[in-house]
Protein backbone atom coordinates (compact mmCIF):
# COMPACT_ATOMS: atom_id res chain seq x y z
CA UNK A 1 42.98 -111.91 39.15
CA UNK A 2 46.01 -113.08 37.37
CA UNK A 3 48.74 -111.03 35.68
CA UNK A 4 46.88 -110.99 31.83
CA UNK A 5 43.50 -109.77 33.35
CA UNK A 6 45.36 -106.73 35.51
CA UNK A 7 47.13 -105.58 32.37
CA UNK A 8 43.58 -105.36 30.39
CA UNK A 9 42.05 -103.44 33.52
CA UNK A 10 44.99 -101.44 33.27
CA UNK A 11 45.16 -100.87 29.63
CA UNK A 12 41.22 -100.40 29.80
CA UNK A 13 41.69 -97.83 32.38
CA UNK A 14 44.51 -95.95 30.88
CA UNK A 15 42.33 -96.00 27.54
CA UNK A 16 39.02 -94.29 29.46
CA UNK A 17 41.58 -92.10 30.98
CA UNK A 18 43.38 -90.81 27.62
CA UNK A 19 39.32 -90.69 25.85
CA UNK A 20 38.19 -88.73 29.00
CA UNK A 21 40.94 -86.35 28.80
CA UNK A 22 40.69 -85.76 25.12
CA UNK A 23 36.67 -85.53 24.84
CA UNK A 24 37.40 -82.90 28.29
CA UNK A 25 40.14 -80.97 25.81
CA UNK A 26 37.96 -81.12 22.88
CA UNK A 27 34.35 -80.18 24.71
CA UNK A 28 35.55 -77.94 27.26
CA UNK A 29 39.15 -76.58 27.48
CA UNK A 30 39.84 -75.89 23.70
CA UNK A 31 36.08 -73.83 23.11
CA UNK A 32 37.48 -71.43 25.87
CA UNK A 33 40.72 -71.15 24.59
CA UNK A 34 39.23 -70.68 21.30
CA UNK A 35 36.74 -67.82 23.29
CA UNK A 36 39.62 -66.14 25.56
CA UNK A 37 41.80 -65.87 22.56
CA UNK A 38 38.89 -64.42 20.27
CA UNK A 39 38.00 -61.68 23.51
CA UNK A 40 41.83 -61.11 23.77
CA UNK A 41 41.77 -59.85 20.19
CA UNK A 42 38.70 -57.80 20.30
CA UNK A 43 39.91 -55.81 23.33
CA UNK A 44 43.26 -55.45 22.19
CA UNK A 45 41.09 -53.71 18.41
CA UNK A 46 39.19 -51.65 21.22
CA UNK A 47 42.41 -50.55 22.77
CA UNK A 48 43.85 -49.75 19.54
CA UNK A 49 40.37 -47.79 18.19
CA UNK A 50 40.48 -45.98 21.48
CA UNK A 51 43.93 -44.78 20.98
CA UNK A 52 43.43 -43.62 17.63
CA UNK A 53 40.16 -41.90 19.18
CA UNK A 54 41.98 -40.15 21.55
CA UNK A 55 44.60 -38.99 19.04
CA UNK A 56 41.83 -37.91 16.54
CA UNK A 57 40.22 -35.98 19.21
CA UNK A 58 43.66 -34.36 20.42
CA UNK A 59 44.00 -32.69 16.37
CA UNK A 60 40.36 -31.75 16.17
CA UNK A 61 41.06 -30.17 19.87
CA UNK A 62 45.05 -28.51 18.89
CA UNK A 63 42.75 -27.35 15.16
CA UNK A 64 40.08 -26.17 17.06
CA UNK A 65 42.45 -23.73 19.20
CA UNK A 66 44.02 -22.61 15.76
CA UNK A 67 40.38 -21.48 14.25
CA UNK A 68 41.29 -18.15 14.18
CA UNK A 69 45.05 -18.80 12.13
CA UNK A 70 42.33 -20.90 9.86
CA UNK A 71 40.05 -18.35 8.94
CA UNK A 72 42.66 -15.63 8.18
CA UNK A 73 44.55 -18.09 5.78
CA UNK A 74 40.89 -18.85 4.40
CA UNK A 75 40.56 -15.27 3.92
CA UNK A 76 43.63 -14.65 2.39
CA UNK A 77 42.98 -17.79 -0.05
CA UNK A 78 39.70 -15.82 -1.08
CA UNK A 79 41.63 -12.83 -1.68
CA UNK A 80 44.33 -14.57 -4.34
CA UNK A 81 41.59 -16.38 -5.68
CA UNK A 82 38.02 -14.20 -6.08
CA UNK A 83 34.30 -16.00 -6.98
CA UNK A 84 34.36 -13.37 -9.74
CA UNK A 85 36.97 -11.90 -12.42
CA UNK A 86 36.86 -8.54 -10.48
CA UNK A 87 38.13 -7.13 -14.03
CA UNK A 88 38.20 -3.74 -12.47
CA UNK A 89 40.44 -4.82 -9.75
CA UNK A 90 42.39 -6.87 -11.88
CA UNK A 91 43.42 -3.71 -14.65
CA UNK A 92 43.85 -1.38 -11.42
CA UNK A 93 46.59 -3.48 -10.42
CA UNK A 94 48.05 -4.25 -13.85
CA UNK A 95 48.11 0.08 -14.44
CA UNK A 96 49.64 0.74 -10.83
CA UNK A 97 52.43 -2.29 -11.20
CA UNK A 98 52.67 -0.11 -14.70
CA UNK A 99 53.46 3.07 -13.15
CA UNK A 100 55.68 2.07 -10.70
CA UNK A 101 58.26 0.14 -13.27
CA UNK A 102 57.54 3.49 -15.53
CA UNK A 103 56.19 1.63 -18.06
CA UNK A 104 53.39 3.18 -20.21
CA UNK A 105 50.42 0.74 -21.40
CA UNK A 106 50.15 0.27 -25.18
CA UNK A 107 47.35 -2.11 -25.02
CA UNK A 108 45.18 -4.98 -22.39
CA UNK A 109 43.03 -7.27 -24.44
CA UNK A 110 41.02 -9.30 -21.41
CA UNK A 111 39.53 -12.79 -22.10
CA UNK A 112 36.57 -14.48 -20.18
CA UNK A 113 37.05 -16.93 -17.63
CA UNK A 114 37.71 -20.58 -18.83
CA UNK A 115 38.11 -23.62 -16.55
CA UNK A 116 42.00 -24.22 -15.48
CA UNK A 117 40.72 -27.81 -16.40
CA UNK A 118 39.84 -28.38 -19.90
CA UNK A 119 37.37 -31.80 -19.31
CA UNK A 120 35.03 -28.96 -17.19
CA UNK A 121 32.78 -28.85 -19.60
CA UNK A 122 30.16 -25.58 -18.68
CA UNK A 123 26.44 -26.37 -18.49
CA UNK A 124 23.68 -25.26 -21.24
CA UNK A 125 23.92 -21.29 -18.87
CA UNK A 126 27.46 -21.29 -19.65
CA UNK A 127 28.38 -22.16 -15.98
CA UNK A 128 30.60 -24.79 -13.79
CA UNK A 129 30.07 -26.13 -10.48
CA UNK A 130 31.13 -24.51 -7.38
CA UNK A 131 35.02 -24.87 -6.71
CA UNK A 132 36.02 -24.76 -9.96
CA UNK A 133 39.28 -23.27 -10.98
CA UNK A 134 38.45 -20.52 -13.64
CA UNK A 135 41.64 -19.10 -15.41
CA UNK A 136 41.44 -15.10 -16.78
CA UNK A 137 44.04 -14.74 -19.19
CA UNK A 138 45.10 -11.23 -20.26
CA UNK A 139 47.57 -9.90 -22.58
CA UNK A 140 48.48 -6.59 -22.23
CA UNK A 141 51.23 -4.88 -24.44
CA UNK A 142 53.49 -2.20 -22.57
CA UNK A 143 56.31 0.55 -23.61
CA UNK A 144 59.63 0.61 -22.21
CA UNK A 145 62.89 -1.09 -21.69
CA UNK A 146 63.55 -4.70 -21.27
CA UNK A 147 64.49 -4.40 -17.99
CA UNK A 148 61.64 -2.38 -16.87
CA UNK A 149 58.91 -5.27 -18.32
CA UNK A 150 61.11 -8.06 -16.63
CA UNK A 151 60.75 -5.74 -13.29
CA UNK A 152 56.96 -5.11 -14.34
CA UNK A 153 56.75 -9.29 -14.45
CA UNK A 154 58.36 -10.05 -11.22
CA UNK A 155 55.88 -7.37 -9.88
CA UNK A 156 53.08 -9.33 -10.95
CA UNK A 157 53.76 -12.62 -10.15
CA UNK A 158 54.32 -11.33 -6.65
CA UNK A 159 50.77 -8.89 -5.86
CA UNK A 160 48.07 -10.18 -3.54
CA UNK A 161 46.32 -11.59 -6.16
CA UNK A 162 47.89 -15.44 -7.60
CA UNK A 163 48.84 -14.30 -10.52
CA UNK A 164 50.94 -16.28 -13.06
CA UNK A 165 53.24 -14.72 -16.49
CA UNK A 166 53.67 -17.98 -18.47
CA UNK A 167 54.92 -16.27 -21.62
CA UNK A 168 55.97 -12.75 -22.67
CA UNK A 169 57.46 -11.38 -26.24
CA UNK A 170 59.86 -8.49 -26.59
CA UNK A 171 60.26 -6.62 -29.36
CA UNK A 172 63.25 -4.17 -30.45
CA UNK A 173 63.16 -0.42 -30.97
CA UNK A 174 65.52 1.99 -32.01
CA UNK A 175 64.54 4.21 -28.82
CA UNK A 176 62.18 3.28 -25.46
CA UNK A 177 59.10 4.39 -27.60
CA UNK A 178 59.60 1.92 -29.84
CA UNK A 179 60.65 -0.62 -27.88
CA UNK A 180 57.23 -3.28 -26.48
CA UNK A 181 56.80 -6.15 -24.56
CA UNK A 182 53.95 -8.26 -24.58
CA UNK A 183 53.14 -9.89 -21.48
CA UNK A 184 50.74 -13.02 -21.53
CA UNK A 185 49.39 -12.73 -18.04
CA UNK A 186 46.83 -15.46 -15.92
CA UNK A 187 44.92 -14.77 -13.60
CA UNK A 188 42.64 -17.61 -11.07
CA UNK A 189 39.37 -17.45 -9.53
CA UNK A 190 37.84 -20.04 -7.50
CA UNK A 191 33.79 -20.19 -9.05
CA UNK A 192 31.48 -19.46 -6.35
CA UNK A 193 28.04 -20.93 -6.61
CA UNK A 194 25.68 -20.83 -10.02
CA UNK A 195 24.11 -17.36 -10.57
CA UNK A 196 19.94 -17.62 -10.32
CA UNK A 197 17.45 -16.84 -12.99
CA UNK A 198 20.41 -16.93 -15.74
CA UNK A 199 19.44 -17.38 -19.27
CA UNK A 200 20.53 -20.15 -21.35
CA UNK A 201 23.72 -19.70 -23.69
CA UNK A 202 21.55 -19.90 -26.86
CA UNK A 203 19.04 -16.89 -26.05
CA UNK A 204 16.12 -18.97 -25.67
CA UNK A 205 13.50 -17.87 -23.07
CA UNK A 206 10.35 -20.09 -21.65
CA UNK A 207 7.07 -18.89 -23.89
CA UNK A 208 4.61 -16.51 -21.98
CA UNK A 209 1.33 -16.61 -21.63
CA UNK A 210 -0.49 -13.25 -21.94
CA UNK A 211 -0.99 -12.64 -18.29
CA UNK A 212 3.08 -12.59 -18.20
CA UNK A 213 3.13 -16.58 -16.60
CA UNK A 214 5.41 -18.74 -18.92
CA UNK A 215 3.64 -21.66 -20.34
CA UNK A 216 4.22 -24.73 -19.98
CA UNK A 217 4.18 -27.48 -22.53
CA UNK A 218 1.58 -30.26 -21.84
CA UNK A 219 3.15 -33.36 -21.65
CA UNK A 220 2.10 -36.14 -23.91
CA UNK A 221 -0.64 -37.89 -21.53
CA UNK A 222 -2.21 -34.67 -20.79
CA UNK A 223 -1.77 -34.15 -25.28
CA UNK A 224 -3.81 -37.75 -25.72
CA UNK A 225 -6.11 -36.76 -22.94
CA UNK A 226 -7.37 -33.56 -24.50
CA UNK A 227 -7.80 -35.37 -27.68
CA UNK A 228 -9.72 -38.05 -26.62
CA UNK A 229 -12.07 -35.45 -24.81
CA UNK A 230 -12.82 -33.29 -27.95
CA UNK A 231 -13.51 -36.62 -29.83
């Protein structure tokens, strides 16, 4: 074989060699490269949603031993804010804070509960979903010194129930009889859930029959039914 036909062979050879290789790279070695990497990430997103497993697990585990702290701040929460005005409650404390600044009540006008936020708009009974933060404002008008009110207002803002004074007007006197302060005072409930049976806002009650059942209204099928019948 002379020297031109070896160097085809070879050329041939090293040709077949190179497409071997690359159709071997291409068919075989690169898909499982391609796989290993794709199972490399998967197991290392495992690894990582076991971990944060674990560590969820730990908190419900370190809250879990802490139910008892829970329910006694949950209980205190209820207590500083009620499901209910509780106006009783409310002028007991306002008259004791009273007599302990030796102040002496002049007047307490009490307002109804409104939501804390104004786009709460109540429903046709004049009520708002559970969890809503209801604000009881009260203005009550007291005799005594300055000093004494200011006392009276620290008082306040600091009983069991969360109580806030955002605004409070002092008048003058020529003596302590004379002399008033009117104290803007706000009190916050959290609403508990919508009383039963409640009557809507506009005094409206359902139509009874005279066996004491309310009647109901047919609806309009059951209206064009009846009339086709008598005709």
């Amino acid at each position: 074989m002379n020297t031109a036909s070896t160097r085809i062979w070879t050329f041939a050879t090293i040709l077949t060699i190179i497409v071997v290789v690359a159709l071997g790279w291409f068919l075989g070695v690169s898909p499982k490269l391609a796989e290993m990497t794709r199972y490399d990430t998967e197991r290392a997103a495992v690894v990582l949603q076991n971990q944060l497993s674990r560590t969820t697990i730990a908190e419900l585990e370190a809250d879990f031993e802490r139910l008892d702290e829970f329910e006694q701040e949950l209980a205190a929460l209820q207590a500083e804010f009620p499901e209910l005005p509780e106006y009783a409650d409310a002028i007991s404390t306002l008259v004791q804070e009273l007599a302990s600044e030796g102040l002496t009540i002049d007047n307490i006008v009490v307002d109804e509960p409104v939501a804390a936020d104004p786009t709460v708009v109540p429903d046709q009974f004049g009520q708002v979903p559970p969890g809503t933060l209801l604000r009881l404002e009260i203005v009550a008008t007291v005799k005594g010194e300055v000093s004494a009110a200011l006392a009276y207002i620290e008082a306040l803002q600091a009983s069991n129930r969360f109580t806030i004074v955002p605004s409070f007007i002092y008048s003058e006197g020529r003596n302590a009889e004379e002399r008033s302060t009117s104290i803007t005072i706000a009190l916050y409930m959290i609403a508990g859930e919508p009383a039963p049976n409640v009557l809507p806002l506009d005094g409206t009650t359902p139509e009874e029959s005279p066996d004491g059942t309310a009647e109901e209204e047919p609806t309009e099928g059951e209206t064009e039914g009846a009339t086709e019948g008598e005709s």
